[in-house]
Each structure stands twice: as C-alpha cells, then as structure tokens.
Protein backbone atom coordinates (compact mmCIF):
# COMPACT_ATOMS: atom_id res chain seq x y z
CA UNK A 1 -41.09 -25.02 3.37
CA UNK A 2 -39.62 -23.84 6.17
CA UNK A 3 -36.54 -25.86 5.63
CA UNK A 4 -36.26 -24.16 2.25
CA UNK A 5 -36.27 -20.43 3.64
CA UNK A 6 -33.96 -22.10 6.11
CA UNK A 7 -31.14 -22.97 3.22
CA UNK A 8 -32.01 -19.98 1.15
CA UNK A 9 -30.84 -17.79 4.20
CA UNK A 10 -27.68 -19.73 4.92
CA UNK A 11 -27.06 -19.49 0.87
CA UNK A 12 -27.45 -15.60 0.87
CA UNK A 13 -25.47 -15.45 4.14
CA UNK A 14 -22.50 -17.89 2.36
CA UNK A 15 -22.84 -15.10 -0.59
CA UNK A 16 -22.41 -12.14 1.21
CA UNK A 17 -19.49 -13.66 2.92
CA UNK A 18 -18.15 -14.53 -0.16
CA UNK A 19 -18.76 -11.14 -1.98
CA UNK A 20 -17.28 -9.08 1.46
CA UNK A 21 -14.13 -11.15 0.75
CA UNK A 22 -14.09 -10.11 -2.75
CA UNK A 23 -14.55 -6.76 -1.57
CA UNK A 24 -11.95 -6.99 0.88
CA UNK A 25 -9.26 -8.36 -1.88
CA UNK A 26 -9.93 -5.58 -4.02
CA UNK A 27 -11.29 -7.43 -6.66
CA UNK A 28 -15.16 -6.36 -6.34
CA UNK A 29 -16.65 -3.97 -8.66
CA UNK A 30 -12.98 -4.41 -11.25
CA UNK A 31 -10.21 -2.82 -8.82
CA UNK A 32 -7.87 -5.55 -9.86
CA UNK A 33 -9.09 -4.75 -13.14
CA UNK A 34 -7.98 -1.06 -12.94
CA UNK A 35 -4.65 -1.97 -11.74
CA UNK A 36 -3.68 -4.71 -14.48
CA UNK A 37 -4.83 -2.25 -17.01
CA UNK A 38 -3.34 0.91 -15.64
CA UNK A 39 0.04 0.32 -13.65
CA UNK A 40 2.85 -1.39 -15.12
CA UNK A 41 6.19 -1.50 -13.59
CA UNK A 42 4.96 0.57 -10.67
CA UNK A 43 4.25 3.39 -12.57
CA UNK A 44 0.43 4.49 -12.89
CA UNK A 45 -1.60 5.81 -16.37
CA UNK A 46 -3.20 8.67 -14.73
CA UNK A 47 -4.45 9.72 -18.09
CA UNK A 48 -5.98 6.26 -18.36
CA UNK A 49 -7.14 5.67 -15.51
CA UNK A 50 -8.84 9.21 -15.41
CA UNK A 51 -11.52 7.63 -18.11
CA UNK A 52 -11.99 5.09 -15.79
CA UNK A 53 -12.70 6.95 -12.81
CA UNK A 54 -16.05 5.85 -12.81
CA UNK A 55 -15.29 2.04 -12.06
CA UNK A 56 -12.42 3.06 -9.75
CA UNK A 57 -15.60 5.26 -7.85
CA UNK A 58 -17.35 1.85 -7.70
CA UNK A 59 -14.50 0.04 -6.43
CA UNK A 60 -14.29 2.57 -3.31
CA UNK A 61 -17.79 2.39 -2.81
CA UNK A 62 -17.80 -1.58 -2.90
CA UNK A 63 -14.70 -1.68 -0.76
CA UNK A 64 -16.39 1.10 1.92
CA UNK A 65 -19.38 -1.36 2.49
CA UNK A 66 -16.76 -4.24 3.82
CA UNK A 67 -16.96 -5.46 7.25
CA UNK A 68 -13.71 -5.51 8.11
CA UNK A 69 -14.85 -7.37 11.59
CA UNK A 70 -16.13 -10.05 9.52
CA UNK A 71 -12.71 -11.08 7.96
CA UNK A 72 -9.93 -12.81 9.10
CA UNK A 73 -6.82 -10.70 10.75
CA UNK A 74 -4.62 -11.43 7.15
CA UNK A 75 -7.65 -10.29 5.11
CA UNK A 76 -7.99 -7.10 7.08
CA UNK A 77 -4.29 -6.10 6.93
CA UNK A 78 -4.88 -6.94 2.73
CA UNK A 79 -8.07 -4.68 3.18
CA UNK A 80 -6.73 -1.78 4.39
CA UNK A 81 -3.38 -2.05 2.28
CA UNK A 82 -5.92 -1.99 -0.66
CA UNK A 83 -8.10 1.04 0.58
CA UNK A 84 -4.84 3.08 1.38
CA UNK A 85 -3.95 2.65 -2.33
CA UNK A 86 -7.21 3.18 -3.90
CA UNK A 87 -7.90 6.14 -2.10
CA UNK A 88 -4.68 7.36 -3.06
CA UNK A 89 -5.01 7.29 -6.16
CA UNK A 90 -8.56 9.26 -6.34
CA UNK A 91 -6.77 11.52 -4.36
CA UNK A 92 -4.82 12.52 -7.58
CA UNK A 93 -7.64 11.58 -9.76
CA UNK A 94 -9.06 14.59 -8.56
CA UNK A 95 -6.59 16.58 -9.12
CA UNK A 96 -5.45 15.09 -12.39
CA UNK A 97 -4.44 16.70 -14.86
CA UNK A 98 -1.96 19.53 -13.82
CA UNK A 99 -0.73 18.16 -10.40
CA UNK A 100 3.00 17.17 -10.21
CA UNK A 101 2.84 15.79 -6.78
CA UNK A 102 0.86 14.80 -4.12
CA UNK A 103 1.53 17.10 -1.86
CA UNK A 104 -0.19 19.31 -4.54
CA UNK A 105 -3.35 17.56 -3.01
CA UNK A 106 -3.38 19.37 -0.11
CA UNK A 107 -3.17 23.38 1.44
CA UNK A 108 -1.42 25.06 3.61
CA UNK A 109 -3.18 24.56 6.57
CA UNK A 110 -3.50 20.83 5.90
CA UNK A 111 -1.55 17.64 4.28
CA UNK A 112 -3.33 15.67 1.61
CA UNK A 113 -2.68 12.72 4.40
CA UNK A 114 -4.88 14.53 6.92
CA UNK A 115 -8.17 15.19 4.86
CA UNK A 116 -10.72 13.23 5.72
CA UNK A 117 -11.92 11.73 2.35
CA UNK A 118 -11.57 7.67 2.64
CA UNK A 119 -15.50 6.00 3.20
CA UNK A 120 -15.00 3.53 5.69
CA UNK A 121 -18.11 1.13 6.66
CA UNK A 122 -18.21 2.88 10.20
CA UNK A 123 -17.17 7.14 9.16
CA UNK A 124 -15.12 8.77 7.10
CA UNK A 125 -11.74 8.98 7.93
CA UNK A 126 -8.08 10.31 6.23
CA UNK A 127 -5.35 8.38 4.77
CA UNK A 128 -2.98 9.22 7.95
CA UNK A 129 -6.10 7.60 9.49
CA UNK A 130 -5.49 4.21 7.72
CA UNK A 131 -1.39 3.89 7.90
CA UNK A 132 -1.12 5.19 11.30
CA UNK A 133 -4.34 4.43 13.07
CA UNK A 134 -4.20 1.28 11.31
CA UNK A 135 -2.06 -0.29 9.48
CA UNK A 136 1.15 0.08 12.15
CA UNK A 137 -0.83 0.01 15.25
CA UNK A 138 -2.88 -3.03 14.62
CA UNK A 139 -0.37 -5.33 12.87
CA UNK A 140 2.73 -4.25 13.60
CA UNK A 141 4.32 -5.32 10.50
CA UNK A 142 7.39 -2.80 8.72
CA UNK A 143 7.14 -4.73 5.56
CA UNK A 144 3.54 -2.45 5.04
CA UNK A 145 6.01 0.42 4.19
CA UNK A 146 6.55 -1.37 1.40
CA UNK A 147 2.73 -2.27 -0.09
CA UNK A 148 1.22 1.47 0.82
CA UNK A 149 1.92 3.71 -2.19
CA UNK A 150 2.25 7.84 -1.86
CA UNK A 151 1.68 8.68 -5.54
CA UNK A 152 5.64 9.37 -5.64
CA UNK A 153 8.22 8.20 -7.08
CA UNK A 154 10.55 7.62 -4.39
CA UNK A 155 7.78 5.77 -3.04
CA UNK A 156 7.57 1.55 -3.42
CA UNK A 157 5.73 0.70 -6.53
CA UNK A 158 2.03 0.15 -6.46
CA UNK A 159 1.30 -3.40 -7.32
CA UNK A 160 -0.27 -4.09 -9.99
CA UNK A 161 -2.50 -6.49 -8.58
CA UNK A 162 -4.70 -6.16 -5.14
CA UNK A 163 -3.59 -7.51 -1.52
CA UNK A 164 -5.14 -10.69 -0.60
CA UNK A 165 -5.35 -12.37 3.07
CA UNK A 166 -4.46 -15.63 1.78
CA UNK A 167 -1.35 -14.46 0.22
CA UNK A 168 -0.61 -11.68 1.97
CA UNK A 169 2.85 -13.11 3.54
CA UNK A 170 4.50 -13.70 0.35
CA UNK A 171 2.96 -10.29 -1.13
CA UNK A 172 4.28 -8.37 1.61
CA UNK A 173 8.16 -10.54 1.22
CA UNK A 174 8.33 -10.22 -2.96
CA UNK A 175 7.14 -6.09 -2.29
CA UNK A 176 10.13 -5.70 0.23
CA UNK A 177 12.22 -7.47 -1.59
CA UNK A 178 11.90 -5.86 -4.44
CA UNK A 179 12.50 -2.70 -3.22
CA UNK A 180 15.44 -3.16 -1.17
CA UNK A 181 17.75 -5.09 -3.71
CA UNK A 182 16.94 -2.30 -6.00
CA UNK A 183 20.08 -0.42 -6.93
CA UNK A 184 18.04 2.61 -7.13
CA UNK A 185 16.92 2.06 -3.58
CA UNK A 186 19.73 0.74 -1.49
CA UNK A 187 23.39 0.88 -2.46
CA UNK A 188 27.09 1.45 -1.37
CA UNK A 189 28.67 4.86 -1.63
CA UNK A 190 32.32 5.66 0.47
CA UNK A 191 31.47 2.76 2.75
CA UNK A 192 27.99 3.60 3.94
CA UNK A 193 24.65 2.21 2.91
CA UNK A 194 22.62 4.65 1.09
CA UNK A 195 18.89 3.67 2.07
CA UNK A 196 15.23 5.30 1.33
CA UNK A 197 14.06 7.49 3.99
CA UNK A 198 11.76 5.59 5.00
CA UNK A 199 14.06 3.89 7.11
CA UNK A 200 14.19 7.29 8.67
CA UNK A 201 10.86 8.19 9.09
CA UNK A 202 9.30 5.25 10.77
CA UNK A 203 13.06 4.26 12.25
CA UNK A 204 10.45 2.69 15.04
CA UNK A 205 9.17 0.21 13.48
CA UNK A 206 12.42 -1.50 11.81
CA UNK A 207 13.74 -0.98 15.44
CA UNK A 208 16.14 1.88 14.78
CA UNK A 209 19.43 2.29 13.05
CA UNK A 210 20.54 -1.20 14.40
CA UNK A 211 17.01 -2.59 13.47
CA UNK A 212 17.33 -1.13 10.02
CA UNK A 213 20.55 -2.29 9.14
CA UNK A 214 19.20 -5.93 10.31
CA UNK A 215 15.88 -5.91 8.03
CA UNK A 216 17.63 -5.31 5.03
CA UNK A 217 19.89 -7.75 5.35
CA UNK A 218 17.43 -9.94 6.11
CA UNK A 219 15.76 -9.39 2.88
CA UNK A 220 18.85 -8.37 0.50
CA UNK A 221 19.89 -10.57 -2.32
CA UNK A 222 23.27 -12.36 -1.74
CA UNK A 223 25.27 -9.54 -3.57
CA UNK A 224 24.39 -6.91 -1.22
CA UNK A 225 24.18 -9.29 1.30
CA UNK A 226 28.19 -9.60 1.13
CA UNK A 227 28.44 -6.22 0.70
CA UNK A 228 26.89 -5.49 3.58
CA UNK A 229 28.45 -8.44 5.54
CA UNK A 230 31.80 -6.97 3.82
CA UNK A 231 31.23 -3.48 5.15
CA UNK A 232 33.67 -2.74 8.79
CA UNK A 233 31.06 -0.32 10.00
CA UNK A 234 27.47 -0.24 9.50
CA UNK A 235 26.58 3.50 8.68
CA UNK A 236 23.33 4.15 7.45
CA UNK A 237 22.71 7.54 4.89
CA UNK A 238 19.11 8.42 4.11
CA UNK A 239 19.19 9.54 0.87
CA UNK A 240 16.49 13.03 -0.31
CA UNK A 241 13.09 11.73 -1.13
CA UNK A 242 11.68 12.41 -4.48
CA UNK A 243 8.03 13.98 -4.26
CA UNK A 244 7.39 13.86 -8.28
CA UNK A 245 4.20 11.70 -9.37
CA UNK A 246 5.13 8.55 -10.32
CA UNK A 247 2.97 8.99 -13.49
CA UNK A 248 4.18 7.20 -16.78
C-alpha cells in the first residue's frame, strides 16, 4: 500500500512537471492555438482574436501559475518571451476596437509599458517589468529584441508559434534573421546603413554603434553581407519608428 501512494505521488509530481513545462512553452490552456489561428505573417486578427479572448484569458491565467524556478534557464528565457507577448496582446484586447496604437493603451501620466497588469506566480508586475527587469538583465541576450512584440508595426513580427526552452537558440537565430535581411528593415541609402531603432534604443546591449554594425553582419544574408563588407565607412542611420498596430 504504501508503496502505491509512494508511486502515485511521484506520478502526480512527474505531471505537474510536465504540465508547468507546457505552461511555460505557451502551449497550456491553447496559446499556441491562438497564435496559429490568429497571426499570420506577423500580423495579428485583433477582430478574431477578440472572440477568443476568453481562451487567451485562460492562457494568462495557466501561464501566471508557472514556476519559473522550477524550469530550466532556456525554458525561463522561452517563458517570459511568451508572457511579454501574451500580455501584450490583452493589452490591446482591451482596448480593441478603436485603438490605433499601443501607446493608445496608456495616459498621460503613465506608458502602457509601466502599468502593472501581467499576473506573475509571485505579484503582479508591468510589461517594462518583464523586458527590463527580466528579460535583458537575467540573460543578457540582444537577439530578445527580436522575439518581444510591441503591438507595432515597426516592431519584429510576433511568431506565430510559442517560445520553447528546447528550441529556443534556433527560435531566437531564424527571428533575428528574419528581421535584419528584411529590406524593409535594414538597407543601403547614400552609403549608410539604414537600421530599426532599436539598434538605437538598447545601443547597450548590441555593444554600441561598433557592436551594432558587428551583429548584423553577423546575422545578414550574403547579399547584404557584401554590401556591408563593400561599404568604406560604416555609418549607421536609425530610421523613424512606426507606432501603427500591426493589425491585419
């Protein structure tokens, strides 16, 4: 008998593990769902997704009861990529329809990244919380400027599928990737490299102008890597940011 309860216990201890995990990947209670069904080339069906607000409400919740503690250091950067994003996007939820951008979401005494709104297992806390507090103190990685999403269009694509630990690496390469060797993104104009301003913003964490210029080429496709190998001075231009929800 008592070997029973014994294995019964280590069963429902293997479970929760393996539902926190779940959780923690974003695919408990159908967040991966939401996102195949409602983003599709980075672009988000706010008018879809607004009927399924519901399951995106139980995705939060399921994702707020994680552990973070309990998972490995890959599966917590995935975690909080993921809660970032889904908060994000009841962020607009809420304000959906009628709001054209996300800084809509917030006042004039406060940003919409400085409300305190994201459920955390251990408090409440605000999406500044998560990408600074976080995200670029604890891992120290520039490529998560490329997985967070601001609702905006200048902003790098949501994915359409959740963050996971195990892949995290290659999620975090194809996401920068993508968004550097984009035309839209990064291109040649009268000899300097026009770049997001994100390069700008968090200058720090790519190193500064030098650092910059040295990540991108790192990650740029061999046509703008001769460009930029081509180019006799390496001059940087941060080009205006657009704010506009990247609805569909």
């Amino acid at each position: 008998m008592k070997k029973r309860f014994l294995l019964i216990v280590a069963a429902s201890l293997l479970l929760a593990v393996a539902v926190s995990a779940l959780a923690a990947a974003g695919d408990d209670a159908g967040y991966g769902g939401l996102l195949m069904r409602h983003v599709a080339d980075g672009r988000v069906d706010y008018a879809g997704l607004k009927t399924d607000e519901a399951r995106l409400d139980a995705a939060l919740e399921a994702m707020s009861r994680v552990d973070p503690a309990a998972l490995s250091p890959q599966a917590q950067f995935a975690y909080y990529i993921n809660v970032y994003n889904a908060w994000t996007l009841k962020l607009i939820l809420e304000h959906y329809p009628g709001i054209r951008s996300i800084k809509e979401a917030g006042s004039f005494f406060r940003s919409p990244w400085k409300r305190s709104f994201v459920r955390l297992r251990d408090g409440v806390v605000s999406l500044d919380d998560i990408e600074h507090g976080i995200l670029r103190s604890r891992f120290h990685d520039p490529r998560v400027h490329f997985a967070v999403n601001c609702a905006s269009k200048s902003c790098p694509p949501l994915a359409d599928a959740p963050y996971r630990g195990e892949t995290l690496d290659a999620q975090l390469d194809a996401a920068t990737k993508a968004f550097i060797n984009n035309p839209k993104n990064t291109f040649f104009k009268d000899g300097a490299l026009h770049v997001s301003r994100i390069f700008d913003w968090y200058g720090e964490d790519f190193g500064g102008a030098t650092g910059v210029w040295t990540f991108i080429r790192r990650f740029a496709d061999p046509a703008l890597a001769r460009e930029m190998d081509a180019a006799p001075r390496h001059e940087l231009v941060y080009d205006p940011y657009d704010w506009s929800l990247n609805g569909r």
